[in-house]
Protein backbone atom coordinates (compact mmCIF):
# COMPACT_ATOMS: atom_id res chain seq x y z
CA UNK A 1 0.26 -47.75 11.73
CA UNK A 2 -0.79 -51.38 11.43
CA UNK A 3 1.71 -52.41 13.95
CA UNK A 4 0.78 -50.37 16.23
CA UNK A 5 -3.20 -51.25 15.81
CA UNK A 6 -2.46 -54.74 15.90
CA UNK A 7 -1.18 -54.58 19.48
CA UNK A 8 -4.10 -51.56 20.29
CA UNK A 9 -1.90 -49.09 21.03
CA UNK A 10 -2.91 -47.10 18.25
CA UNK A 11 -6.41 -46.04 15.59
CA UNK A 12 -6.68 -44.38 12.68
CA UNK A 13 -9.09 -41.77 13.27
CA UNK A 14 -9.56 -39.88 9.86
CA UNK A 15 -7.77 -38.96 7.06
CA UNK A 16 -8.58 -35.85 5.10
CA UNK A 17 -7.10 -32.66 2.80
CA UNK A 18 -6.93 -29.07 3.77
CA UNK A 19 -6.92 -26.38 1.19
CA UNK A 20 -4.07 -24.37 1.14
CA UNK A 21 -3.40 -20.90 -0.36
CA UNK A 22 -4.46 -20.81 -4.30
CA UNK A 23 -1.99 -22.42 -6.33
CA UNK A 24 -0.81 -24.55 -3.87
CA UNK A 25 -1.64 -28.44 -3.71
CA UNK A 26 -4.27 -29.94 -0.95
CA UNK A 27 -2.72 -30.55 2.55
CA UNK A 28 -3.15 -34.36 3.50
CA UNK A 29 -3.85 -34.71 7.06
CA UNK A 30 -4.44 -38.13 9.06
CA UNK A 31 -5.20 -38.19 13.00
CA UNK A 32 -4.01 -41.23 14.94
CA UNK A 33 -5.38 -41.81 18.49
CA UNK A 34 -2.48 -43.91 20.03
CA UNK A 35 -2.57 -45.27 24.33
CA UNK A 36 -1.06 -42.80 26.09
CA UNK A 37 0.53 -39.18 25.60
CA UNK A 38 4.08 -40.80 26.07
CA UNK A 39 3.64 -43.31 23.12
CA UNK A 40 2.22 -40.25 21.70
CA UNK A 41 5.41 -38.28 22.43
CA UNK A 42 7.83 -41.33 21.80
CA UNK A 43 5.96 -41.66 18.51
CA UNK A 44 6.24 -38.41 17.50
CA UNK A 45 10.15 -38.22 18.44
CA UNK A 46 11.16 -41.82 16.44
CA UNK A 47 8.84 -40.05 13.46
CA UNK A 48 10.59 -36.72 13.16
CA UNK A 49 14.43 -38.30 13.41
CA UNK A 50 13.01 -40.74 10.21
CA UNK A 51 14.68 -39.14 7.30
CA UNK A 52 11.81 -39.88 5.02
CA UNK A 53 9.64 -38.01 6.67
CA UNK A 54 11.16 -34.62 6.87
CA UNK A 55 8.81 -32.65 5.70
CA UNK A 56 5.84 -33.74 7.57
CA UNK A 57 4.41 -31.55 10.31
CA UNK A 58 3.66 -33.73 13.33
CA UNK A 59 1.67 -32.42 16.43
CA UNK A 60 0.68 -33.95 19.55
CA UNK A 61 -2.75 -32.88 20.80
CA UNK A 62 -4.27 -34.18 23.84
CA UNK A 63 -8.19 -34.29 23.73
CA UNK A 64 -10.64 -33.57 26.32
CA UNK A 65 -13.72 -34.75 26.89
CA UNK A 66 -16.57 -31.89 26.33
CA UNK A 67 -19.78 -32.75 28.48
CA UNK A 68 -23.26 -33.13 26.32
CA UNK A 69 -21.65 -32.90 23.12
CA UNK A 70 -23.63 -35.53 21.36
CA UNK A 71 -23.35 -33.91 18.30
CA UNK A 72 -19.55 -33.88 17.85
CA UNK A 73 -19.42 -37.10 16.47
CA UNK A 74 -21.07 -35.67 13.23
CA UNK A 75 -19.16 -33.07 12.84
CA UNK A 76 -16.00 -34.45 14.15
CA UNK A 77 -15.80 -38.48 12.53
């Protein structure tokens, strides 16, 4: 990640746990808001073949901007 920030091609955006079912362990999750949908894409293809990070779940979602919603930021940080 700090690679990519230094150059702005990349943010971290938040960083937060998801309960799973009972008895299983938090889910860490961590959005990154990178330049474009290809870095995005190239990103997410250099991550998956990394052998260390097999197990994570990676997903590229492309945002849209939602008119008058002044109120996301609060519920969306």
């Amino acid at each position: 990640m700090t690679p990519l920030a230094s150059k702005a091609e990349a943010n971290l955006k938040f960083v937060g746990s998801e309960q799973g079912q009972p008895g299983e362990p938090p889910r860490e999750m961590l959005a990154i808001e990178v330049a474009s949908i290809d870095l995005a894409h190239s990103l997410r293809s250099a991550w998956a073949s990394d052998g260390r990070l097999f197990s994570i779940d990676m997903r590229v979602l492309q945002l849209h901007a939602v008119p008058h919603a002044e109120f996301s930021a609060a519920l969306f940080p």
